[in-house]
Protein backbone atom coordinates (compact mmCIF):
# COMPACT_ATOMS: atom_id res chain seq x y z
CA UNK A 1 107.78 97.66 99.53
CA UNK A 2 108.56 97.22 95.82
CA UNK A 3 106.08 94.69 93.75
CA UNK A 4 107.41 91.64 92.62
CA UNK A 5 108.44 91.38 89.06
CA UNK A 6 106.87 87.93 88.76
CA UNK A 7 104.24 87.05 90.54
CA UNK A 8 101.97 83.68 90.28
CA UNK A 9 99.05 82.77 92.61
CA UNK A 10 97.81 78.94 91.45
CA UNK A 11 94.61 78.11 93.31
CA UNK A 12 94.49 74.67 91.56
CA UNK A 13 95.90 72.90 88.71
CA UNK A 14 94.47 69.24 87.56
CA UNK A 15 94.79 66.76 85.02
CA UNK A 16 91.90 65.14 84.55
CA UNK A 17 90.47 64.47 88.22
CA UNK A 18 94.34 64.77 89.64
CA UNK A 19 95.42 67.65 91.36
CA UNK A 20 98.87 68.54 90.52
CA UNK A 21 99.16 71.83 91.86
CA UNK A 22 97.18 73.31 94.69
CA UNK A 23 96.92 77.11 96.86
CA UNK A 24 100.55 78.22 95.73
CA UNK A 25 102.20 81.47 95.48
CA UNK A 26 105.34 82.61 93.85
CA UNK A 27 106.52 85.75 93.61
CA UNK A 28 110.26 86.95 92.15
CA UNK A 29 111.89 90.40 92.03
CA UNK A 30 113.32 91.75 89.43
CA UNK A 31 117.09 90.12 88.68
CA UNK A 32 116.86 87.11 91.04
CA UNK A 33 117.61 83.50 90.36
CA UNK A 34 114.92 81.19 91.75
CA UNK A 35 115.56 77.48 91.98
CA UNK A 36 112.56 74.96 92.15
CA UNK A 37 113.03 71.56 93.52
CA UNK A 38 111.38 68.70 94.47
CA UNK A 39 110.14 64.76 93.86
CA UNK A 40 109.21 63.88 90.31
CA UNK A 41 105.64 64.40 89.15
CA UNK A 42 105.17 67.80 92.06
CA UNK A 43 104.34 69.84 89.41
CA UNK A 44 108.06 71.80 89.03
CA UNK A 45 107.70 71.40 85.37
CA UNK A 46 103.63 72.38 85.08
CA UNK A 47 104.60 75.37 87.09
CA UNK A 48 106.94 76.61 84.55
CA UNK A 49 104.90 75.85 81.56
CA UNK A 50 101.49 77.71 82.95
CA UNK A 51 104.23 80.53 83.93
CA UNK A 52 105.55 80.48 80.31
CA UNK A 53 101.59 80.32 79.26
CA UNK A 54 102.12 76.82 77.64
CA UNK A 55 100.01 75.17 80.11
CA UNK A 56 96.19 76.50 80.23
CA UNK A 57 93.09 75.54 82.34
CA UNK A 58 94.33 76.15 85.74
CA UNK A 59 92.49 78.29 88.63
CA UNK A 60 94.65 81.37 89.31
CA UNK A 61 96.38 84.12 87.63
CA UNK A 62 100.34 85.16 86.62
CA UNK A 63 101.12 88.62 86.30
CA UNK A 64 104.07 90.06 85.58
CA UNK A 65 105.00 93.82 86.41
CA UNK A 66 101.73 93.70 87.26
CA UNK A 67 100.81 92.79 83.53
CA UNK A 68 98.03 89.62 84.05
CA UNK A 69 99.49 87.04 81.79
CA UNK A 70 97.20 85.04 79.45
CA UNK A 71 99.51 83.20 77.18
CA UNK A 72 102.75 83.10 75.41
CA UNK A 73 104.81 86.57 75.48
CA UNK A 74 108.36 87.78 74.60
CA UNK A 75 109.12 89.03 77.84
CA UNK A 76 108.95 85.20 78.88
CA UNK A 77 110.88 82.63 77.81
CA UNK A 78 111.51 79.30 78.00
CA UNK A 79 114.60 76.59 77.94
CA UNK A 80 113.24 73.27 77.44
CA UNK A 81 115.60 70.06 79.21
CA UNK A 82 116.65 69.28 75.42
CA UNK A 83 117.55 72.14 73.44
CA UNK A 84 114.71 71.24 70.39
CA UNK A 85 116.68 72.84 67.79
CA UNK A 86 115.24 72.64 63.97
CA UNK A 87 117.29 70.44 62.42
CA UNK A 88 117.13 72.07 59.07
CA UNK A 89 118.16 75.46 60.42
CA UNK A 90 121.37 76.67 61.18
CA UNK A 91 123.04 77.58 64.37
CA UNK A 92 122.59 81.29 63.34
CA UNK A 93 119.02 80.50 62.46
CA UNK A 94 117.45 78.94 65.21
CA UNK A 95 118.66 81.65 67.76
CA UNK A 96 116.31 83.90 64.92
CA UNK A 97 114.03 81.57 65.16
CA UNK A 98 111.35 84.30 66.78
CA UNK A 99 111.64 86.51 63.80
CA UNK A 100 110.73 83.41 61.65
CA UNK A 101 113.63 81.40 60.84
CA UNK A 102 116.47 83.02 60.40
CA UNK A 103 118.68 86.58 60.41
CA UNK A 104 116.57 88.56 57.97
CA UNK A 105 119.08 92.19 58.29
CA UNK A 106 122.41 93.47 59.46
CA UNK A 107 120.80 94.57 62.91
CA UNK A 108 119.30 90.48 63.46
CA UNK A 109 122.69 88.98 62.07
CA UNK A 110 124.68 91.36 64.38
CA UNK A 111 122.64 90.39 67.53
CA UNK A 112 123.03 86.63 66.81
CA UNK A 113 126.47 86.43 66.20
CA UNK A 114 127.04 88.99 69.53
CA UNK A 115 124.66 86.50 71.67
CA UNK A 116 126.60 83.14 70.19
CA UNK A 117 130.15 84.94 71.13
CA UNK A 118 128.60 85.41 74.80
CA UNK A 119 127.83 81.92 75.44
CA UNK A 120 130.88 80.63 73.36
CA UNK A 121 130.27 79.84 70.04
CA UNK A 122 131.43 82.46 68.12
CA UNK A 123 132.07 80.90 64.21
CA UNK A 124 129.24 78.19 64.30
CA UNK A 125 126.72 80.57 63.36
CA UNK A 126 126.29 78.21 59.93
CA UNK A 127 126.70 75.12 61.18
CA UNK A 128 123.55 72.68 61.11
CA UNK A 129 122.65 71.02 64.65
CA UNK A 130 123.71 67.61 63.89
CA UNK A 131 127.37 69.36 63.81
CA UNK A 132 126.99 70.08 67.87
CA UNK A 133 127.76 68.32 70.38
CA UNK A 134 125.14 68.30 73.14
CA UNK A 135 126.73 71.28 75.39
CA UNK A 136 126.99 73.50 72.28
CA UNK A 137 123.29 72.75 71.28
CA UNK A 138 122.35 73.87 74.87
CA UNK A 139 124.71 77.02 74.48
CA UNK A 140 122.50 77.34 71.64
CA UNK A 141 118.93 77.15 72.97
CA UNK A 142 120.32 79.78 75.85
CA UNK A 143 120.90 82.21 73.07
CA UNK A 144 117.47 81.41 71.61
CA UNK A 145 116.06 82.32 74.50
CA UNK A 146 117.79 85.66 74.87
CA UNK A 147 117.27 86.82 71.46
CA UNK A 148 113.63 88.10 71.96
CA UNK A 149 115.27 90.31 74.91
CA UNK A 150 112.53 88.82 77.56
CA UNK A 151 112.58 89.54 81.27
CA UNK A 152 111.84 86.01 82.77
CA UNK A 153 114.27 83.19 81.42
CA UNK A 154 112.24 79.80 82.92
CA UNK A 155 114.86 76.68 82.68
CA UNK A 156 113.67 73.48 83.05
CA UNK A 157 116.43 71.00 83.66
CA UNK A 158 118.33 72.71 81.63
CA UNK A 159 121.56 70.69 81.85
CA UNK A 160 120.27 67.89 83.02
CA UNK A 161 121.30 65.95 79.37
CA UNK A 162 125.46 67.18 79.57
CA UNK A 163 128.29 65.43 81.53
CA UNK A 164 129.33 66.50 85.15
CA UNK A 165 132.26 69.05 83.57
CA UNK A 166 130.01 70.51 80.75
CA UNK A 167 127.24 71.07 83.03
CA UNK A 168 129.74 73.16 85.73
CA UNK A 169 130.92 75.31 82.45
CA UNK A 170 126.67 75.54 81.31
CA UNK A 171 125.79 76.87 85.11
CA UNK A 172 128.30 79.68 84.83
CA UNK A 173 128.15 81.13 81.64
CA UNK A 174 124.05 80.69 82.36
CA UNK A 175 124.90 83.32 85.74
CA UNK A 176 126.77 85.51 83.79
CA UNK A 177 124.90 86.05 80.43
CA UNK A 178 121.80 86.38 83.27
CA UNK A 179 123.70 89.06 84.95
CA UNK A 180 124.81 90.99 81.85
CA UNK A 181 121.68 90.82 80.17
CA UNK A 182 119.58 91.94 83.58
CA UNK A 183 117.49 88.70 82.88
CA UNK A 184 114.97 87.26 85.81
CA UNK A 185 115.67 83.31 86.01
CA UNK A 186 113.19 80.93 87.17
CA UNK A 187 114.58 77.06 87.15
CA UNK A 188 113.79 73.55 87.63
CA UNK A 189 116.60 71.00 88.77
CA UNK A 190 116.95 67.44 90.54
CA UNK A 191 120.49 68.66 92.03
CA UNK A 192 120.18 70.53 95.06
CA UNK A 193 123.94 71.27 95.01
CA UNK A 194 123.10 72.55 91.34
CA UNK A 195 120.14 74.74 92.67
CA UNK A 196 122.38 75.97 95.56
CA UNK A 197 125.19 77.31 92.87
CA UNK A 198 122.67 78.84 90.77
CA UNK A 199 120.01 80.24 93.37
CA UNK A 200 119.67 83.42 95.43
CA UNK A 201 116.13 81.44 96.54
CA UNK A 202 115.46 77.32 96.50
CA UNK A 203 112.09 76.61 96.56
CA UNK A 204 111.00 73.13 97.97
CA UNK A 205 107.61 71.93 96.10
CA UNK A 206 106.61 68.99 98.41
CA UNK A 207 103.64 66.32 97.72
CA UNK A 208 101.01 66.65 100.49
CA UNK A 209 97.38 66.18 101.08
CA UNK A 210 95.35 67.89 99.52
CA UNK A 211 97.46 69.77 96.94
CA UNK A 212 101.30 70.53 96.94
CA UNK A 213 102.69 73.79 98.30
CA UNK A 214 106.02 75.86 98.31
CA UNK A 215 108.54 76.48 100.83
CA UNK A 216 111.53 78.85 100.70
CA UNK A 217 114.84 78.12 102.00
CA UNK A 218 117.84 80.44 101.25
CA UNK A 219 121.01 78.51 99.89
């Protein structure tokens, strides 16, 4: 049986004397989409973030390729439910932003402007934020996170901020720049028929005494 790519085994998470997260296991192979639902304040989000090693303190361990994980990496990355672009960079520069703010050779330049014509922005490359509207600053913050070539993409809500028709155009070009880029995807969404769409897995985080847990059920 082939190891998971991802694998996360939380014994217990807590803020303060809360529990938020409790005797939970996740574990994703290599080029699957994984959608996690569930009530507000189950700990969706605080699952992604101690993935992503934003989130510290809790009782377990994430490993991935069998790698133990104890912080921030490249081969993880993260799309927040705004796209927190720098405001003084450019387009061009804040999908650079891991090499320091901005395209600093032919090679770097070349990448960006290749990753802003796959999710459909090819031109904007020197245009500030404030010149986006809110889909193309998403587009944007999807290209960010590719840039560093990682193997986990984690999504929080990623689309949650767009209309209904810019949100349908966001979910597909986010499946196929996954696809083409062989990119792991790990998601959080309110919108079952959203996590459906996206998902090979759904994963149900539910509120129960004492702790929260995870159940799988296949779209």
């Amino acid at each position: 049986m082939t190891a998971p790519l991802l694998d996360v085994h939380l014994h217990r998470h807590a803020f303060g004397d809360r529990t938020v997260l409790r005797h939970l296991r996740l574990q994703v192979d290599t080029g699957e989409v994984v959608a996690l639902v569930g009530a507000s304040g189950c700990g969706k989000s605080t699952l992604l973030r101690i993935v992503a090693g934003l989130e510290t303190g809790h009782e377990g361990s994430v490993e991935l390729d069998g790698r133990l994980l104890d912080g921030p990496t490249r081969d993880v990355r993260f799309v927040f439910q705004e796209p927190r672009l720098f405001p003084w960079l450019t387009v061009a520069q804040n999908v650079a932003f891991d090499l320091g703010g901005g395209p600093a050779d032919a090679a770097v330049r070349q990448r960006v402007t290749a990753l802003l014509a796959e999710v459909g922005l090819s031109g904007l490359g020197e245009h500030l934020p404030k010149q986006l509207s809110g889909g193309q600053a998403q587009r944007v913050a999807i290209a960010r996170g590719l840039f560093a070539r990682p193997r986990v993409l984690l999504l929080d809500e990623p689309f949650s901020a767009v209309d209904a028709f810019t949100r349908i155009r966001l979910q597909d070009l986010l499946l196929q720049v996954a696809r083409a880029h062989d990119i792991t995807l790990v998601l959080v969404t309110h919108d079952v028929d959203e996590a459906v769409h996206l998902a090979d897995r759904v994963l149900v985080l539910e509120a129960g005494a004492p702790g929260f847990s995870a159940e799988a059920a296949q779209p």
